[in-house]
Structure formats: structure tokens, C-alpha cells
N, C-alpha and C. Protein backbone atom coordinates (compact mmCIF):
# COMPACT_ATOMS: atom_id res chain seq x y z
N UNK A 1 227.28 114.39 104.61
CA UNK A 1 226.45 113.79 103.62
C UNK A 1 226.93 114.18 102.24
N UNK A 2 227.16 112.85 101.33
CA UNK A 2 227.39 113.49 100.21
C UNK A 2 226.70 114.52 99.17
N UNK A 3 226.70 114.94 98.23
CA UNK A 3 226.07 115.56 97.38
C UNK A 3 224.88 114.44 96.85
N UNK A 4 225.41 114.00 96.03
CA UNK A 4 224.79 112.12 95.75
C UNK A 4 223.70 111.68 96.24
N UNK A 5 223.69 111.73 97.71
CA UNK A 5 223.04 110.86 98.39
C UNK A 5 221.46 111.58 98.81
N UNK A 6 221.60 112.94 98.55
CA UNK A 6 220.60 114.01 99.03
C UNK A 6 219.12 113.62 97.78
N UNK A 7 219.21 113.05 96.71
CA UNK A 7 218.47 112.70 95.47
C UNK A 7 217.61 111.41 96.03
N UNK A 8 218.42 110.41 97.06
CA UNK A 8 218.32 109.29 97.16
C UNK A 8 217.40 109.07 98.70
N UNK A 9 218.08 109.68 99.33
CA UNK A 9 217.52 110.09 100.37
C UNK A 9 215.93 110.49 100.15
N UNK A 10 215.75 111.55 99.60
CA UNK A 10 214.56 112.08 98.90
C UNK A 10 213.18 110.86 98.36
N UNK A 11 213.72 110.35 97.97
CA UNK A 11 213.63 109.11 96.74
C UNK A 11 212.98 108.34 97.99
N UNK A 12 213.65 107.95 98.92
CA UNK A 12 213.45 107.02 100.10
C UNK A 12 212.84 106.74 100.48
N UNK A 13 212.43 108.35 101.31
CA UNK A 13 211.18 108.93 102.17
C UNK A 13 209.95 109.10 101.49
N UNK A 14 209.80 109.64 100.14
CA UNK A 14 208.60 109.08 99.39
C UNK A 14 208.57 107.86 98.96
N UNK A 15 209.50 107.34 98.56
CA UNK A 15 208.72 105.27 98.77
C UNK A 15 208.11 104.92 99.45
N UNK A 16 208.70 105.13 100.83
CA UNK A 16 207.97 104.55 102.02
C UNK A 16 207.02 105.45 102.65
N UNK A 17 207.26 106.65 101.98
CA UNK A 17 205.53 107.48 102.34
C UNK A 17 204.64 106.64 101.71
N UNK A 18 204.81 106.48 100.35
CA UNK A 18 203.82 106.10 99.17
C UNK A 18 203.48 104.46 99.80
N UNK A 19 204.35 103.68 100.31
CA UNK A 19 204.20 102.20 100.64
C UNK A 19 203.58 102.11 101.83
N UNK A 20 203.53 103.43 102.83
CA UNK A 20 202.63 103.46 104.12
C UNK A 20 201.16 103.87 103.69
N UNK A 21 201.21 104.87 102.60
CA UNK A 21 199.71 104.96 102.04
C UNK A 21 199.23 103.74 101.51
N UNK A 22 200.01 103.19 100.68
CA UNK A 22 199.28 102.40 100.37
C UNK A 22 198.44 101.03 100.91
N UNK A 23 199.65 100.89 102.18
CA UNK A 23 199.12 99.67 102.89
C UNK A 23 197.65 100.12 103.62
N UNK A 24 197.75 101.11 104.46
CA UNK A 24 196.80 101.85 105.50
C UNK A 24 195.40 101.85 104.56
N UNK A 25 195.69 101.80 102.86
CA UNK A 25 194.56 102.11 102.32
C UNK A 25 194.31 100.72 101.71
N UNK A 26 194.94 99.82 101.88
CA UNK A 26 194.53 98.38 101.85
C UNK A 26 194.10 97.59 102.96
N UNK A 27 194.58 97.93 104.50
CA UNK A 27 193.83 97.45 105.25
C UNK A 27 192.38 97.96 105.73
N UNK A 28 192.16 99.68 105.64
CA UNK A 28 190.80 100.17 105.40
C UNK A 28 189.88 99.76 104.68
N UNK A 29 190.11 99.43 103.51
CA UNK A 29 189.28 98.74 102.71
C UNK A 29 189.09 97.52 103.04
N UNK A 30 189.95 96.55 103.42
CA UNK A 30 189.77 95.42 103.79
C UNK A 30 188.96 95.03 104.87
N UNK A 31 188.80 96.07 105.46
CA UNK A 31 188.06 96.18 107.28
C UNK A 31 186.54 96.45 106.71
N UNK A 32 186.73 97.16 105.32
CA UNK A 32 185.20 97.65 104.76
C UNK A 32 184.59 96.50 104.51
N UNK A 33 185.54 95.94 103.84
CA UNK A 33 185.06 94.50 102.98
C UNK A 33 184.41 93.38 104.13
N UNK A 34 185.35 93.58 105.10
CA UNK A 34 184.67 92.42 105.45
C UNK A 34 183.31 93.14 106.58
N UNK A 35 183.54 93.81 107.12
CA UNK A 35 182.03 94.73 107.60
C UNK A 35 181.24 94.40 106.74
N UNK A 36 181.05 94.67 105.50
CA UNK A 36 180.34 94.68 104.39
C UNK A 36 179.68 93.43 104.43
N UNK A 37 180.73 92.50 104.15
CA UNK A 37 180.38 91.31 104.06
C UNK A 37 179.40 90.12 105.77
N UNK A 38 179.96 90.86 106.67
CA UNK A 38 179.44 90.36 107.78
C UNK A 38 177.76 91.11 107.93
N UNK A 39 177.86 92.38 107.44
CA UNK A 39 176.24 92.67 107.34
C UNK A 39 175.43 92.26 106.72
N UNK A 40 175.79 92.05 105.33
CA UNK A 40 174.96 90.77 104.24
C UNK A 40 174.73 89.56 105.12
N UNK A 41 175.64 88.80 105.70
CA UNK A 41 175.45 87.78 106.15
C UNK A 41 174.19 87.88 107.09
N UNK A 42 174.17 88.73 107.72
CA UNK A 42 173.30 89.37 108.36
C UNK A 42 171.81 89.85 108.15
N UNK A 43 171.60 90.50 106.82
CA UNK A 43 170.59 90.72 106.28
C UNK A 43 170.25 89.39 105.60
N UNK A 44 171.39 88.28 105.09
CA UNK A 44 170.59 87.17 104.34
C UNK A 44 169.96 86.38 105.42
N UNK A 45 170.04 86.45 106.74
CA UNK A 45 169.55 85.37 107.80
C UNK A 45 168.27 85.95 108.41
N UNK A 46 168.59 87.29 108.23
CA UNK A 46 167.36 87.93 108.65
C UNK A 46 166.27 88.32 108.00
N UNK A 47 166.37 87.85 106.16
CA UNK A 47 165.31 87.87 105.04
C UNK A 47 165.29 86.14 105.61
N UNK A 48 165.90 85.37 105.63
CA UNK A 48 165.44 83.89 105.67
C UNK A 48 164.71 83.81 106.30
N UNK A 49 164.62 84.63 108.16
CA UNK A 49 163.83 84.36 109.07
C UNK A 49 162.44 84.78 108.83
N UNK A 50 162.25 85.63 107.64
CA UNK A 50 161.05 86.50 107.22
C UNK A 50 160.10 85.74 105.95
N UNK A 51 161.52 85.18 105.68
CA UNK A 51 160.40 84.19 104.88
C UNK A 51 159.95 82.83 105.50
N UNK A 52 160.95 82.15 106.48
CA UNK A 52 160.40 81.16 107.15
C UNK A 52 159.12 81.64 107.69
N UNK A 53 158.80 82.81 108.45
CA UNK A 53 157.93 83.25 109.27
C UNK A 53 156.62 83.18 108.16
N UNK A 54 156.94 84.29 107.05
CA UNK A 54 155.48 84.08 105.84
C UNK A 54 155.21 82.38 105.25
N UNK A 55 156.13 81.58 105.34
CA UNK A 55 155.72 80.12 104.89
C UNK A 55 154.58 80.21 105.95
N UNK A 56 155.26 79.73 107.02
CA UNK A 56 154.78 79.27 108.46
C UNK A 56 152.74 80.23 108.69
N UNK A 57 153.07 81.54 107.96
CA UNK A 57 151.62 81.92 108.32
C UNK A 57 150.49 81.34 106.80
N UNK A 58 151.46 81.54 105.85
CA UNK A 58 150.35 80.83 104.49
C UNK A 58 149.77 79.71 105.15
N UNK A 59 150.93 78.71 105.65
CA UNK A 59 150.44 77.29 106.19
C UNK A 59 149.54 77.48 107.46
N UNK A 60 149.04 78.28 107.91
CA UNK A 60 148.41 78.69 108.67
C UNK A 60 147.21 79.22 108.38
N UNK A 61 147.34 80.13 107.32
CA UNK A 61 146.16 80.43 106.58
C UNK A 61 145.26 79.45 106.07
N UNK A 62 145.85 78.69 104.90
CA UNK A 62 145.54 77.11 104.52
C UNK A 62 144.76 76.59 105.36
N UNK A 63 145.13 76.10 106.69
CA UNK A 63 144.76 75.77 108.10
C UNK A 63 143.68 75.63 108.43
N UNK A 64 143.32 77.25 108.78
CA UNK A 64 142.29 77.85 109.14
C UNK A 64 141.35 78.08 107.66
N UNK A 65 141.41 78.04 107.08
CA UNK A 65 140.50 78.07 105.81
C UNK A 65 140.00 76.75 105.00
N UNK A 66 140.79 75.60 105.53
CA UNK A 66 140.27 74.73 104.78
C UNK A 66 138.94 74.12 104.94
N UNK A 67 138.48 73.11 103.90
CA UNK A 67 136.72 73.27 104.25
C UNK A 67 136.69 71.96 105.00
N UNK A 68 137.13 70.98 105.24
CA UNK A 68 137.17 70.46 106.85
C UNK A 68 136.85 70.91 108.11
N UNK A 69 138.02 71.97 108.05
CA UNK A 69 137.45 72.95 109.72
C UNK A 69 136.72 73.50 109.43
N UNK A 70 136.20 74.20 108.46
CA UNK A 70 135.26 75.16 108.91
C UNK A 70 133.63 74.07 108.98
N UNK A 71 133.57 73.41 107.72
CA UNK A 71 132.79 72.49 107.86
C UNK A 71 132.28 71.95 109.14
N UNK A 72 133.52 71.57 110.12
CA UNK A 72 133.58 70.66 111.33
C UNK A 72 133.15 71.96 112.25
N UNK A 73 133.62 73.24 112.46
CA UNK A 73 133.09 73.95 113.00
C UNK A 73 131.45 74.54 112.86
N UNK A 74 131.13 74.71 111.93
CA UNK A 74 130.10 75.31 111.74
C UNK A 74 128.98 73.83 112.38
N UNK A 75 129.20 72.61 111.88
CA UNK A 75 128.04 71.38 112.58
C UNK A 75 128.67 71.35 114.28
N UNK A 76 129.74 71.76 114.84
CA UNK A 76 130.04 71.99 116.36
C UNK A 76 129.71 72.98 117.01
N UNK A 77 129.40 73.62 116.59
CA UNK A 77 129.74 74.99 117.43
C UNK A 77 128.27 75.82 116.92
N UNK A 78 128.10 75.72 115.77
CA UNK A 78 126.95 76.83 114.89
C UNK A 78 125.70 75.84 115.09
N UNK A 79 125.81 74.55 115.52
CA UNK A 79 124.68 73.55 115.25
C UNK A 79 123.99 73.31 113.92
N UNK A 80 125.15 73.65 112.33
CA UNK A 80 124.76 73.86 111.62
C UNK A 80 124.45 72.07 110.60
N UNK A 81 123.95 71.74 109.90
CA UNK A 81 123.74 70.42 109.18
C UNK A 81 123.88 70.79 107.73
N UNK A 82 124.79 69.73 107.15
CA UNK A 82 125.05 69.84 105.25
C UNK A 82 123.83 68.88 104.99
N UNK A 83 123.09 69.86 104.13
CA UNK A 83 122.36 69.47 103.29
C UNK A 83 122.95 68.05 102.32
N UNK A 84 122.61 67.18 102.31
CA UNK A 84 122.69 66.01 101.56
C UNK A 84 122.58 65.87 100.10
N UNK A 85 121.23 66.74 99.78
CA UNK A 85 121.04 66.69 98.45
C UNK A 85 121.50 68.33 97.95
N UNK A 86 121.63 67.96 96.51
CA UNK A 86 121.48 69.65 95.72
C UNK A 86 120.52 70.61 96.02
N UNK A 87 121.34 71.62 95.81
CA UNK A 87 119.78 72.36 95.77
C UNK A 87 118.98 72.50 94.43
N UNK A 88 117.77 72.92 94.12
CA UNK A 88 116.66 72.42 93.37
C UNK A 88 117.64 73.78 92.17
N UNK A 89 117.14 73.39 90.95
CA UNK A 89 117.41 73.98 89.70
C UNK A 89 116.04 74.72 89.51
N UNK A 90 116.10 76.18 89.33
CA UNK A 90 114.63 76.39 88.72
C UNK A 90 115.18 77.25 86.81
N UNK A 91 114.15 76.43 86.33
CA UNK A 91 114.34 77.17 84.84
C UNK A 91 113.11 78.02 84.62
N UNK A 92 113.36 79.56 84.44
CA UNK A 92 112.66 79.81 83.64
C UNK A 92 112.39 80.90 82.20
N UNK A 93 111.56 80.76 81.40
CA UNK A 93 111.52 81.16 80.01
C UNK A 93 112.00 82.76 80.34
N UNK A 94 112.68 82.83 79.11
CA UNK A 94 113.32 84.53 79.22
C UNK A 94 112.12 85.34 78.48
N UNK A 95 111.06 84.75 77.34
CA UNK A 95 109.90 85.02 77.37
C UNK A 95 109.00 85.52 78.26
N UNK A 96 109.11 84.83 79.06
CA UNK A 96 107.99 85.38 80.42
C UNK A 96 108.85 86.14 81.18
N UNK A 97 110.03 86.66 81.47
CA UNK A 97 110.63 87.30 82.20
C UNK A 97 111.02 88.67 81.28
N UNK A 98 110.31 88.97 79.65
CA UNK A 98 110.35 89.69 78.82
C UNK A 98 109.26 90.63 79.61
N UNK A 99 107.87 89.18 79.15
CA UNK A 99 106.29 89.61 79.97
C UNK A 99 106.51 90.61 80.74
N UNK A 100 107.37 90.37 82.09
CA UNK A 100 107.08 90.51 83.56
C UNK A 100 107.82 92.33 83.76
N UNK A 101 108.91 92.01 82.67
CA UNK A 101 109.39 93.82 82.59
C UNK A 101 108.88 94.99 82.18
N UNK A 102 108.54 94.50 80.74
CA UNK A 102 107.46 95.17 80.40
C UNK A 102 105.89 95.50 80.97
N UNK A 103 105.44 94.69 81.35
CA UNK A 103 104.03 94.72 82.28
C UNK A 103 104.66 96.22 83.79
N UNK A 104 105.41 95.72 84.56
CA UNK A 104 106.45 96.70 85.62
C UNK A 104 106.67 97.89 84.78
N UNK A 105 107.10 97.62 83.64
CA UNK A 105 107.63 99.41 82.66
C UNK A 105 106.52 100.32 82.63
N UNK A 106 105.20 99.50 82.03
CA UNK A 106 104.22 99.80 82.24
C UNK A 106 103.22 100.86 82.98
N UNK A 107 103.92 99.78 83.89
CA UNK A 107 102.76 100.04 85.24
C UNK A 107 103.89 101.22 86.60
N UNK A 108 105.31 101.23 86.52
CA UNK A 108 105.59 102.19 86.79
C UNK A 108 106.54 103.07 86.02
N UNK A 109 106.61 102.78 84.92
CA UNK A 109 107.21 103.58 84.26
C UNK A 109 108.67 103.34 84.42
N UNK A 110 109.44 104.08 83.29
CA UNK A 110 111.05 103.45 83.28
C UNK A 110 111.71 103.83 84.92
């Protein structure tokens, strides 16, 4: 071996050290990346299924709460009847409901 060649030689074996690191640390990462990426895919289908599921129960809620059914239930089932008319308005004077506290303050005390 020449004198020469011992520099080069040298030179060589760390290139292709440095070009084996570097690949090994580009396909690791790349294996990350796409792991990475296949678990998102993953978590985005499995938030979709969670929100399809909460649509699906609001619309369900809705459902069961609207005043149709319950209406329709309560005259089926409760034997219950809607009143037709309003119910009655009563007015009365805040005057006489002054009367009625005071007379009570009165008579049992605060």
C-alpha cells in the first residue's frame, strides 16, 4: 500500500460510515412518519365515528322531546285531554295585596 493511499482510504470508510448513518436515519424517520401518519388517520375516523354517534343521539333527543310525542303520549297512555281554551287571567290590585301583608305582619309578626 502506498503512503498516499492510507489518507484516502481513511477518507473512504468515513464517507460511507457517514452515508450508512445517514440513510438508516432517513429510513427510521420515514417508518415514523408514516406510523404517525397511519395513526391520525386513525384517530380522524375514530373522532368522525364519535361525532356521527352524538349527531345520531341529539336527533334522538329532539325525537323523544318533541311536543307531538309527548302530547300524543300523554292523551294515549296517561288518558290525559288538552284543554281547548286558555287558562283564565286573574288580576289583582297590588293595593290589596299591600292590605293583606300588612294585616299577616300584624297579626303574626315579621
Amino acid at each position: 500500500m502506498k503512503k498516499g493511499s492510507k489518507p484516502f482510504l481513511i477518507f473512504m470508510v468515513f464517507f460511507c460510515f457517514m452515508l450508512a448513518a445517514i440513510v438508516l436515519t432517513y429510513v427510521g424517520l420515514r417508518k415514523e412518519c408514516d406510523q404517525m401518519s397511519k395513526e391520525r388517520y386513525e384517530t380522524e375516523k375514530t373522532l368522525e365515528a364519535v361525532n356521527n354517534s352524538n349527531v345520531n343521539l341529539i336527533a334522538q333527543i329532539q325525537f323523544l322531546s318533541s311536543e307531538m310525542r309527548i302530547t300524543d303520549l300523554a292523551s294515549k297512555e296517561l288518558g290525559m285531554i288538552k284543554s281547548a281554551d286558555r287558562p283564565d287571567t286573574v288580576f289583582v290590585d297590588s293595593d290589596k295585596i299591600d292590605d293583606v301583608k300588612e294585616t299577616l305582619e300584624g297579626k303574626y309578626g315579621k
